[in-house]
Structures are given as structure tokens and as C-alpha cells.
N, C-alpha and C. Protein backbone atom coordinates (compact mmCIF):
# COMPACT_ATOMS: atom_id res chain seq x y z
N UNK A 1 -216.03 -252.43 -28.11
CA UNK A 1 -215.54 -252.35 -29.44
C UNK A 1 -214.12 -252.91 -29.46
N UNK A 2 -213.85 -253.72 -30.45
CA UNK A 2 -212.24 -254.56 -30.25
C UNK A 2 -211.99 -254.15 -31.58
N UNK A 3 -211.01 -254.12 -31.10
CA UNK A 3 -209.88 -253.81 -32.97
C UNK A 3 -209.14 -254.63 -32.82
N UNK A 4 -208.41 -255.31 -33.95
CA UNK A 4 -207.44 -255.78 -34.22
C UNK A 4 -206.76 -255.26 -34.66
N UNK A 5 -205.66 -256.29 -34.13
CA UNK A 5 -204.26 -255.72 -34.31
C UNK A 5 -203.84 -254.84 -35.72
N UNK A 6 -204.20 -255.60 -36.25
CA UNK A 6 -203.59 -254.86 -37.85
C UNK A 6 -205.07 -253.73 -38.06
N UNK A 7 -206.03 -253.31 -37.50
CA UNK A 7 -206.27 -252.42 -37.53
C UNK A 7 -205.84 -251.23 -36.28
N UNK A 8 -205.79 -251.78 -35.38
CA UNK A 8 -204.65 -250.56 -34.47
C UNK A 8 -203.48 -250.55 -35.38
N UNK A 9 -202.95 -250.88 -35.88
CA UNK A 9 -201.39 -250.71 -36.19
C UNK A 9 -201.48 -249.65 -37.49
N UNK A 10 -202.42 -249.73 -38.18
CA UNK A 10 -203.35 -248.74 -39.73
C UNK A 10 -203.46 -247.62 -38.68
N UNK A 11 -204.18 -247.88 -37.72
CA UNK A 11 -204.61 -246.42 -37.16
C UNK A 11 -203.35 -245.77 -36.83
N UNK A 12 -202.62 -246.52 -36.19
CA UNK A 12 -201.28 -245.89 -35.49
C UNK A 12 -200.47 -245.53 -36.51
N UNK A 13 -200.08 -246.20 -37.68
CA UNK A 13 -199.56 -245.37 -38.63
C UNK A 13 -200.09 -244.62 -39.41
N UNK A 14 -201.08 -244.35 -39.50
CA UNK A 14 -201.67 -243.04 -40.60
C UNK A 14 -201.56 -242.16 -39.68
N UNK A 15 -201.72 -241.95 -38.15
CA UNK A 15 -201.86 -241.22 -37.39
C UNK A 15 -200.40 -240.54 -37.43
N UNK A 16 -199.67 -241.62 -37.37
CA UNK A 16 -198.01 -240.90 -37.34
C UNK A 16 -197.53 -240.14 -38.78
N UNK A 17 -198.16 -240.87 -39.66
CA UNK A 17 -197.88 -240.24 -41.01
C UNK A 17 -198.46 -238.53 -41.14
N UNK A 18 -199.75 -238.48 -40.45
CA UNK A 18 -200.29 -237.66 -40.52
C UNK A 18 -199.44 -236.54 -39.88
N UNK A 19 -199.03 -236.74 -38.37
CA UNK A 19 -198.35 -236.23 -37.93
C UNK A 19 -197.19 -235.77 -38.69
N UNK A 20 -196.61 -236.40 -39.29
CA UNK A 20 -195.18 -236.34 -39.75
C UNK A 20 -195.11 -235.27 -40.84
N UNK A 21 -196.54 -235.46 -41.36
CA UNK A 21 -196.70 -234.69 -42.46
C UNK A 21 -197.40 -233.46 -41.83
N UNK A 22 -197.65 -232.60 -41.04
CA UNK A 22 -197.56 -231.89 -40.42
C UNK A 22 -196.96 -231.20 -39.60
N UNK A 23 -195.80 -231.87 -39.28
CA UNK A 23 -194.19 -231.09 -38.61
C UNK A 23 -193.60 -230.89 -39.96
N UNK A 24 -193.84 -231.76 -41.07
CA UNK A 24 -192.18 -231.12 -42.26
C UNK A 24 -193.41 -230.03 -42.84
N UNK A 25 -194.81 -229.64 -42.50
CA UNK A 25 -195.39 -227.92 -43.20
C UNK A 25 -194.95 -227.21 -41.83
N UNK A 26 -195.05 -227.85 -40.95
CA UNK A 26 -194.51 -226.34 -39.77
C UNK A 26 -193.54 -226.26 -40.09
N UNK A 27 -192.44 -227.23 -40.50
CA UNK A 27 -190.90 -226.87 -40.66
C UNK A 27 -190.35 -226.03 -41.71
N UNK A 28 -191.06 -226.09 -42.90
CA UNK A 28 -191.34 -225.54 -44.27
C UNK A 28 -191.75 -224.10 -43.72
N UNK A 29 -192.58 -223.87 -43.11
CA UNK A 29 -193.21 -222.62 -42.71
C UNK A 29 -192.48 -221.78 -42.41
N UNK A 30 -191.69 -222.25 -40.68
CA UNK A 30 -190.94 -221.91 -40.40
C UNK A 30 -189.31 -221.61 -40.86
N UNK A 31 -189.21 -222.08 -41.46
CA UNK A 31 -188.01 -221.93 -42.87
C UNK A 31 -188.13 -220.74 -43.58
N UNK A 32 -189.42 -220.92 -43.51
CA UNK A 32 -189.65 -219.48 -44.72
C UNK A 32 -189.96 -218.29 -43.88
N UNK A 33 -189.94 -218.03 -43.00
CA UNK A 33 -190.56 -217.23 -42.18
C UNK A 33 -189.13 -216.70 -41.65
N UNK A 34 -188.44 -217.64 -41.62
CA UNK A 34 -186.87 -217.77 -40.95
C UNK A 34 -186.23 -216.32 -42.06
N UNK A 35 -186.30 -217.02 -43.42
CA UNK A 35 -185.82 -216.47 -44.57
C UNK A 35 -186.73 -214.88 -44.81
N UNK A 36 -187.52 -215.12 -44.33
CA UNK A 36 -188.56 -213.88 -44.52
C UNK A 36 -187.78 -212.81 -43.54
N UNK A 37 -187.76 -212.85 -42.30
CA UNK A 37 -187.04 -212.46 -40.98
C UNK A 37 -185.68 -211.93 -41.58
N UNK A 38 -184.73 -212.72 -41.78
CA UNK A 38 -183.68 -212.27 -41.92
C UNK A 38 -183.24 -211.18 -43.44
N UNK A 39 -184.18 -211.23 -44.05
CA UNK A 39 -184.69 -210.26 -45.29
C UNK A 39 -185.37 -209.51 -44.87
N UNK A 40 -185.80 -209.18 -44.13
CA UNK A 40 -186.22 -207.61 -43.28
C UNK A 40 -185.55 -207.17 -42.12
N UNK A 41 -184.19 -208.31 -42.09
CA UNK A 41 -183.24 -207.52 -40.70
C UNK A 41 -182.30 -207.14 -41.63
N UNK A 42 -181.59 -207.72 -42.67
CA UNK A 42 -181.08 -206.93 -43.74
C UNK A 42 -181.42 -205.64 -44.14
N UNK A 43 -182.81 -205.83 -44.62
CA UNK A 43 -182.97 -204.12 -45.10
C UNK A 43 -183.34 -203.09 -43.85
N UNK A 44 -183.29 -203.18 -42.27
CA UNK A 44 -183.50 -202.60 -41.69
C UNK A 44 -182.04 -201.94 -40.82
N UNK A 45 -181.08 -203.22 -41.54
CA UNK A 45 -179.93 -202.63 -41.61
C UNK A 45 -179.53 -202.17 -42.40
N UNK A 46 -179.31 -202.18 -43.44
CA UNK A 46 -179.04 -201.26 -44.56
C UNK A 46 -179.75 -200.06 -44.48
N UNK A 47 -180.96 -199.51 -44.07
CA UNK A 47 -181.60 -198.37 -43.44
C UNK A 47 -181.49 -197.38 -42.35
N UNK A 48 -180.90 -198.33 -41.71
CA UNK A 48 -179.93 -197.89 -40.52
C UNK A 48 -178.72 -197.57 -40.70
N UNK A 49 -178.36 -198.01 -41.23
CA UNK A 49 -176.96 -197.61 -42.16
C UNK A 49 -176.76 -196.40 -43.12
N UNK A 50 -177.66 -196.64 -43.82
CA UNK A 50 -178.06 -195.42 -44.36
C UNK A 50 -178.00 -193.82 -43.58
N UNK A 51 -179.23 -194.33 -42.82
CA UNK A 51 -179.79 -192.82 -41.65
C UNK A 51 -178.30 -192.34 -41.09
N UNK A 52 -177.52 -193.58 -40.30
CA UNK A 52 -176.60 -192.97 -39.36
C UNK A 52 -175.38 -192.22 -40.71
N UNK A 53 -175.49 -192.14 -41.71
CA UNK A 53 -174.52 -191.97 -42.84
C UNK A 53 -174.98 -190.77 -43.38
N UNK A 54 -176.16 -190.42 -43.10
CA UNK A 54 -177.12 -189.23 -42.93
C UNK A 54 -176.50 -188.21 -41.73
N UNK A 55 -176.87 -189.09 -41.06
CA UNK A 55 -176.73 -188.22 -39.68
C UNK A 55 -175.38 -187.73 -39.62
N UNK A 56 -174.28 -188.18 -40.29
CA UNK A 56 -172.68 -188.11 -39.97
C UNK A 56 -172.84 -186.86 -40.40
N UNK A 57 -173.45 -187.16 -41.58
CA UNK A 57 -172.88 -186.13 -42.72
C UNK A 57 -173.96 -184.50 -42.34
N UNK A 58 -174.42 -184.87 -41.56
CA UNK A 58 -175.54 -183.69 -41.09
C UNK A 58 -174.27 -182.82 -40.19
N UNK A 59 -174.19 -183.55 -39.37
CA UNK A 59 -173.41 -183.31 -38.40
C UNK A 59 -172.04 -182.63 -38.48
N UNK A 60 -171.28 -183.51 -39.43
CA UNK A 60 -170.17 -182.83 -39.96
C UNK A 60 -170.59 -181.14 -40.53
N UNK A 61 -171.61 -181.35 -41.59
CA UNK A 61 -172.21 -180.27 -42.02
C UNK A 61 -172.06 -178.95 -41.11
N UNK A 62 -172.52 -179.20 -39.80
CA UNK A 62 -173.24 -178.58 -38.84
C UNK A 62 -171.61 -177.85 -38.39
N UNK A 63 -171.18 -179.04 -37.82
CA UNK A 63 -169.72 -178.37 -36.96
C UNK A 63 -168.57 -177.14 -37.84
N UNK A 64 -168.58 -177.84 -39.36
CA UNK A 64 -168.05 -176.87 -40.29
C UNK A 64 -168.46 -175.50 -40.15
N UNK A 65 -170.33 -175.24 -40.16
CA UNK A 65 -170.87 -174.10 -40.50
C UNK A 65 -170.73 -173.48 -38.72
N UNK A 66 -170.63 -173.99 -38.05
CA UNK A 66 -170.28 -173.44 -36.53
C UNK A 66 -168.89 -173.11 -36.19
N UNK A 67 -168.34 -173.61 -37.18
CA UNK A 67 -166.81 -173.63 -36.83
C UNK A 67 -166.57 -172.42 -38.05
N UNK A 68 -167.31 -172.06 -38.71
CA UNK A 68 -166.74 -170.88 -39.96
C UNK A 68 -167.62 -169.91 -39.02
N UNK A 69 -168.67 -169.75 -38.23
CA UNK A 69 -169.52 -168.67 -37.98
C UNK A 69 -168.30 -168.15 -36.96
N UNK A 70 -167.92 -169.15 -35.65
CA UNK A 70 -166.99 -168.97 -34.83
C UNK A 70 -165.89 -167.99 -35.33
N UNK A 71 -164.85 -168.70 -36.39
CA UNK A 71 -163.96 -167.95 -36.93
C UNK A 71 -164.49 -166.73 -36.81
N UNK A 72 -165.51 -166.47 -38.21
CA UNK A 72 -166.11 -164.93 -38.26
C UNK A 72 -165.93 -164.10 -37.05
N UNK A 73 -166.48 -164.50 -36.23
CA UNK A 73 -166.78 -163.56 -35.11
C UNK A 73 -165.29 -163.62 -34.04
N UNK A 74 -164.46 -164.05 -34.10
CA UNK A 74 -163.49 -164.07 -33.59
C UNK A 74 -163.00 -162.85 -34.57
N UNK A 75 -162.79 -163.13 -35.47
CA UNK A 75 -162.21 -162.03 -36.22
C UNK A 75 -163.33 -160.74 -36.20
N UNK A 76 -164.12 -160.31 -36.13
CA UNK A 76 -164.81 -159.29 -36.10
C UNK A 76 -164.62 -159.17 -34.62
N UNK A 77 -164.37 -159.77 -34.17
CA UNK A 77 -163.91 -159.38 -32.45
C UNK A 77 -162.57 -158.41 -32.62
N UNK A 78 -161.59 -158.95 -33.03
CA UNK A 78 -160.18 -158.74 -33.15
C UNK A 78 -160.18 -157.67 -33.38
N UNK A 79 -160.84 -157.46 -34.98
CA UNK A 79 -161.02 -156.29 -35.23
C UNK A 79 -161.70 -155.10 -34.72
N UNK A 80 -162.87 -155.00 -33.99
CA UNK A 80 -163.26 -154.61 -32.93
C UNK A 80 -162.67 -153.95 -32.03
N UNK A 81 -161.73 -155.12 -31.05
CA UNK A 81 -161.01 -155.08 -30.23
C UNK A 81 -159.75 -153.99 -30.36
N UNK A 82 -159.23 -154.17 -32.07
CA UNK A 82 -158.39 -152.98 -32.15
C UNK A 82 -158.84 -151.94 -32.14
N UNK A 83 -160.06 -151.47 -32.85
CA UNK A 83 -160.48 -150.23 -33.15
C UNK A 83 -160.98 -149.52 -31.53
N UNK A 84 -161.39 -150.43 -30.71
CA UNK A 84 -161.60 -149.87 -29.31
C UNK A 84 -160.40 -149.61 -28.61
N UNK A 85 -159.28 -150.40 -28.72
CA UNK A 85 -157.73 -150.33 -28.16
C UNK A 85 -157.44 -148.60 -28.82
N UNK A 86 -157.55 -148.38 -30.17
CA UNK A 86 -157.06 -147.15 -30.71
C UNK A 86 -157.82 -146.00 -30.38
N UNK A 87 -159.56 -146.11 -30.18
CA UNK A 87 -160.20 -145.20 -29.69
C UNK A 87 -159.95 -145.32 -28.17
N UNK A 88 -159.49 -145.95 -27.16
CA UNK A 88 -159.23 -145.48 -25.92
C UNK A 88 -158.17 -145.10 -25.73
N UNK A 89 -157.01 -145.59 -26.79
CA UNK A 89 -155.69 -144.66 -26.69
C UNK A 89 -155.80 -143.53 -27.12
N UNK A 90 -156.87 -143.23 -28.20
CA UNK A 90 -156.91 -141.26 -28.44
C UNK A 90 -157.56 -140.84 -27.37
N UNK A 91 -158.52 -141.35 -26.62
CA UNK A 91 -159.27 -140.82 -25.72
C UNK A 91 -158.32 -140.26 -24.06
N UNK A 92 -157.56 -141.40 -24.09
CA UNK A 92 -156.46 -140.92 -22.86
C UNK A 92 -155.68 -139.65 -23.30
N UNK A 93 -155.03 -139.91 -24.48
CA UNK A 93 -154.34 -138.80 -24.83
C UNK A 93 -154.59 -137.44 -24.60
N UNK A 94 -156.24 -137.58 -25.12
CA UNK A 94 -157.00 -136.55 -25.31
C UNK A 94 -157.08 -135.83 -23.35
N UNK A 95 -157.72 -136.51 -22.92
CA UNK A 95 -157.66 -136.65 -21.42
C UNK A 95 -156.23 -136.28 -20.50
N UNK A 96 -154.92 -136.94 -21.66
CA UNK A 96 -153.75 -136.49 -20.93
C UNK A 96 -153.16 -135.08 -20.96
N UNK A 97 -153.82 -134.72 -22.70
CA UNK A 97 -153.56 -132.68 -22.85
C UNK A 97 -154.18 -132.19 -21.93
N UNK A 98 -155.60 -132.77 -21.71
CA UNK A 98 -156.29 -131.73 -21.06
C UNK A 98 -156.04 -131.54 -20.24
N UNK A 99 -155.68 -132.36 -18.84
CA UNK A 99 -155.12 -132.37 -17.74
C UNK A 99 -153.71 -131.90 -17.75
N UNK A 100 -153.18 -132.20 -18.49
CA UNK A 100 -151.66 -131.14 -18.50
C UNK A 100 -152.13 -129.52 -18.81
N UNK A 101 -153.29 -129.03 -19.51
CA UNK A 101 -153.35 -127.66 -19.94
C UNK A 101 -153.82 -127.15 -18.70
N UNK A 102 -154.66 -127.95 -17.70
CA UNK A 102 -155.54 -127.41 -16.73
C UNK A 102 -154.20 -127.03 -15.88
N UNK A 103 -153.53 -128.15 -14.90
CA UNK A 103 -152.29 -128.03 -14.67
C UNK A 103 -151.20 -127.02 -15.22
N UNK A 104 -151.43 -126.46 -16.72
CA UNK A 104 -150.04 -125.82 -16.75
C UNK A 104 -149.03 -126.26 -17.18
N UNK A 105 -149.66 -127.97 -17.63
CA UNK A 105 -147.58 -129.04 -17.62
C UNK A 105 -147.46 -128.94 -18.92
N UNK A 106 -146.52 -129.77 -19.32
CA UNK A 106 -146.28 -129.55 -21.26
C UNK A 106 -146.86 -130.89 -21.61
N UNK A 107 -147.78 -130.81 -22.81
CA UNK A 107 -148.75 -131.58 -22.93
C UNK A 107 -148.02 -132.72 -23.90
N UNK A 108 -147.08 -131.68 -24.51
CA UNK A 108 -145.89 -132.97 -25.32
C UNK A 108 -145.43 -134.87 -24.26
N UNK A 109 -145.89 -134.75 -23.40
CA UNK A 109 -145.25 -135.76 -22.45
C UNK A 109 -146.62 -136.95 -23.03
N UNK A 110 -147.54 -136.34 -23.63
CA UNK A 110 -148.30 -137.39 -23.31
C UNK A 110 -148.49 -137.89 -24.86
């Protein structure tokens, strides 16, 4: 089978045309796909952004209500702490008459 020239040269350019016109739809494609991509890394940042703005504010939340429970109980300690300081100082006292009455001593010392 022989071709001529000017029919190889038809074949060879429709072939390239064809081609050509098939890289600028992959390129098109890929363009859009490009644009597609970066419009769902946007909103997956902005979502992320979001959450961690969530999470701050959880958090902050959290340390406040740990940090007021803390207080509380520091102070119900304190207070505590005195009322046991004053009941073991009556209790010595108490402990210091008695042992002076058993003894005989003057209980005024204590």
C-alpha cells in the first residue's frame, strides 16, 4: 500500500490536530479540577479554623471552671483549716486543766 506524500502529510496533520485538541480538554480539565481542589482546601480551612476556635474557647471555658472550683476548695480548706486549728487549741487546753488538776498545778497557766 503506498501513500503519497500529500496524503501522509493529511494523515500527519489531522493526527496532530487531533492530538492537540486533546491536550487543551486535558488542560481545561485539569484547570478545573485545579480550581475545584483549591475550593475545597479553602473550605477545609476555614473548618479547621473554625473547630480549633472551638476548641480554644472550650478550653479556656474549661481552665476558668477548674480554676473557680480550685479557688473554692482552697478556701473551704482555709476555712476548715481554722476551725480545726481552734478545735485543737480548745482540745489542748482542755487536756492542759486536766493534767494540771490531776497534778495539783494551777490550771490558770494554761
Amino acid at each position: 500500500m503506498k501513500m503519497s506524500k500529500n496524503t501522509l502529510a493529511m494523515l500527519i496533520t489531522v493526527t496532530l490536530f487531533g492530538m492537540s485538541g486533546c491536550s487543551e480538554a486535558t488542560k481545561e480539565q485539569a484547570a478545573e479540577v485545579q480550581k475545584e481542589t483549591a475550593a475545597k482546601m479553602e473550605e477545609v480551612q476555614e473548618k479547621a479554623s473554625d473547630v480549633m476556635e472551638d476548641v480554644s474557647d472550650a478550653t479556656s471555658d474549661v481552665y476558668e471552671s477548674a480554676k473557680d472550683g480550685v479557688e473554692d476548695m482552697m478556701d473551704a480548706t482555709e476555712e476548715e483549716g481554722a476551725e480545726l486549728k481552734e478545735d485543737g487549741m480548745q482540745k489542748l487546753k482542755e487536756a492542759c486543766i486536766a493534767s494540771k488538776e490531776a497534778t495539783e498545778g494551777d490550771p490558770t497557766d494554761c
